[in-house]
Protein backbone atom coordinates (compact mmCIF):
# COMPACT_ATOMS: atom_id res chain seq x y z
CA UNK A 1 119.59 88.30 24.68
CA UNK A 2 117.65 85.45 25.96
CA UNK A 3 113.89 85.61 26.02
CA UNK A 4 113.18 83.87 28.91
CA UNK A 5 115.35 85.92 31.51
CA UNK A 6 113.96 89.11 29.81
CA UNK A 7 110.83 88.37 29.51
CA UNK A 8 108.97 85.46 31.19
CA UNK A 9 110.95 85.83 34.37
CA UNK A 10 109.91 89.81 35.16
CA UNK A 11 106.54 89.01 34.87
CA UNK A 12 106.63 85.76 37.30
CA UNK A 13 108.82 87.75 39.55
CA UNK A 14 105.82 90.62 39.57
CA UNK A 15 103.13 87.89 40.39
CA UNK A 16 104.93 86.51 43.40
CA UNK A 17 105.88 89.41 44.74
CA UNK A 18 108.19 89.04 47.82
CA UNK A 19 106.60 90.06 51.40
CA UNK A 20 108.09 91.91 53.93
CA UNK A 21 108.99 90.20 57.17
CA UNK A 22 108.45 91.84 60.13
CA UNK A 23 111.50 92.75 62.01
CA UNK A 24 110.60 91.10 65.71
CA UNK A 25 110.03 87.60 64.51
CA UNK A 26 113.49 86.60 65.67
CA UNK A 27 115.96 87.23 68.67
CA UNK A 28 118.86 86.48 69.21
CA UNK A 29 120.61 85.06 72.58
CA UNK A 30 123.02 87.11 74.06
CA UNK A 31 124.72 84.13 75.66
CA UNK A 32 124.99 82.09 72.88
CA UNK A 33 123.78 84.23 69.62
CA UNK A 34 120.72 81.67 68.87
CA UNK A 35 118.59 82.81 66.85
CA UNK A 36 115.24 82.18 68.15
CA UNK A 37 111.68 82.06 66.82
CA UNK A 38 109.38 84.55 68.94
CA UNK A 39 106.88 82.02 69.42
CA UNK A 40 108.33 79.12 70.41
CA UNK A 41 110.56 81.61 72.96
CA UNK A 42 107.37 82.75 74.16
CA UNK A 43 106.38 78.83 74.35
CA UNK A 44 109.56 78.20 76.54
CA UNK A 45 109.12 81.42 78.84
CA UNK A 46 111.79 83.36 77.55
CA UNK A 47 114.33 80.79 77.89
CA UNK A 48 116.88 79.90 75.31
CA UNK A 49 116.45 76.34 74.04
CA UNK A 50 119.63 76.10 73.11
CA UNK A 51 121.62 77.46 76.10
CA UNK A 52 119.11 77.50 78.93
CA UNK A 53 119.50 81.36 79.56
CA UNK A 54 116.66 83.36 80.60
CA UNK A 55 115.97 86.25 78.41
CA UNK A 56 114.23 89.65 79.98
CA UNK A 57 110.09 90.31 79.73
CA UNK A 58 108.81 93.06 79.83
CA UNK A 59 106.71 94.42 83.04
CA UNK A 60 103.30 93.76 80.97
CA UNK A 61 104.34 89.98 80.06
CA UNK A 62 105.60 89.63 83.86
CA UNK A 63 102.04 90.87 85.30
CA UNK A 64 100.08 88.89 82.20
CA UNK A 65 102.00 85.73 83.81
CA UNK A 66 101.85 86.99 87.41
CA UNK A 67 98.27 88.02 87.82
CA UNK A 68 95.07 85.34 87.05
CA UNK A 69 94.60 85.39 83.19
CA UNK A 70 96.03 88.73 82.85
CA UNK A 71 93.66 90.35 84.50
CA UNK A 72 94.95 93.82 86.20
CA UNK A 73 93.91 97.12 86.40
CA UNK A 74 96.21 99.92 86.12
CA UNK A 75 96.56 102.33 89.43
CA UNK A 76 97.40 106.11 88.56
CA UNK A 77 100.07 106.99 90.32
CA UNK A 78 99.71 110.84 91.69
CA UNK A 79 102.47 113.27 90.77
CA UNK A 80 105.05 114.33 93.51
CA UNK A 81 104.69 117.39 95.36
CA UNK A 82 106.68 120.09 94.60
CA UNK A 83 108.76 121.07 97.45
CA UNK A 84 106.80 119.26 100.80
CA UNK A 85 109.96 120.06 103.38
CA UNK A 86 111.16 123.35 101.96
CA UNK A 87 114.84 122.24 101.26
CA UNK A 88 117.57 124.70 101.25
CA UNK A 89 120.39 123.31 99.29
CA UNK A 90 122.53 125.01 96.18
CA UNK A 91 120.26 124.51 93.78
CA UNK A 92 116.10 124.62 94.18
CA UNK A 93 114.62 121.44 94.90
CA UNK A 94 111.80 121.86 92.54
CA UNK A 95 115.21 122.13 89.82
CA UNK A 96 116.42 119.68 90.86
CA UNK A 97 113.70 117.05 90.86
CA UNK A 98 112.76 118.67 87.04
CA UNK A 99 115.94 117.82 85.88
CA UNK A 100 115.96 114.31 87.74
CA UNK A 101 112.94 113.30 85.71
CA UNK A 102 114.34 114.52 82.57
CA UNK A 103 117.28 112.26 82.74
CA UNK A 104 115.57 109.66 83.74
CA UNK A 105 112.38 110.22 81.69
């Protein structure tokens, strides 16, 4: 039984206690499976340094880029009518357009 791995190294252990990294710090290339910082991919415009290919953004990172400073303003879009031409068909169109958004969400 040694004292020191008993002991003394529990308690330093409990005063440096380990933090949790966040999961999205890193991703990795599908092209080349680098594993890249999220800053400095964000630096490079989602482009891997290593491999040149151009990662996805998402629509909000495409309109901060696209639009002066990020400044946009959202435009509600209204809902769909429920049946405008009266369709006659196998199934309803008011089913069918309820179970078309479902699947697609």
């Amino acid at each position: 039984m040694n004292w020191i791995s008993n002991y003394v190294r529990p308690k330093i252990n409990s005063l440096f206690s380990r933090r949790e990294v966040p999961e999205n710090l890193w991703t990795k290339c599908p092209e080349c499976g680098t594993m890249l910082f999220h800053r400095e991919l964000a630096e490079n415009l989602n482009v891997c340094t290593n491999c040149d290919h151009h990662l996805a953004i998402t629509p909000r990172d495409r309109f901060k880029a696209l639009f002066d400073g990020g400044i946009f303003t959202e435009v509600k879009v209204p809902e769909p009518l429920a049946d405008p031409l009266h369709f006659r068909d196998q199934k309803k169109y008011p089913d069918r357009l309820k179970a078309a958004q479902k699947t697609t969400g």
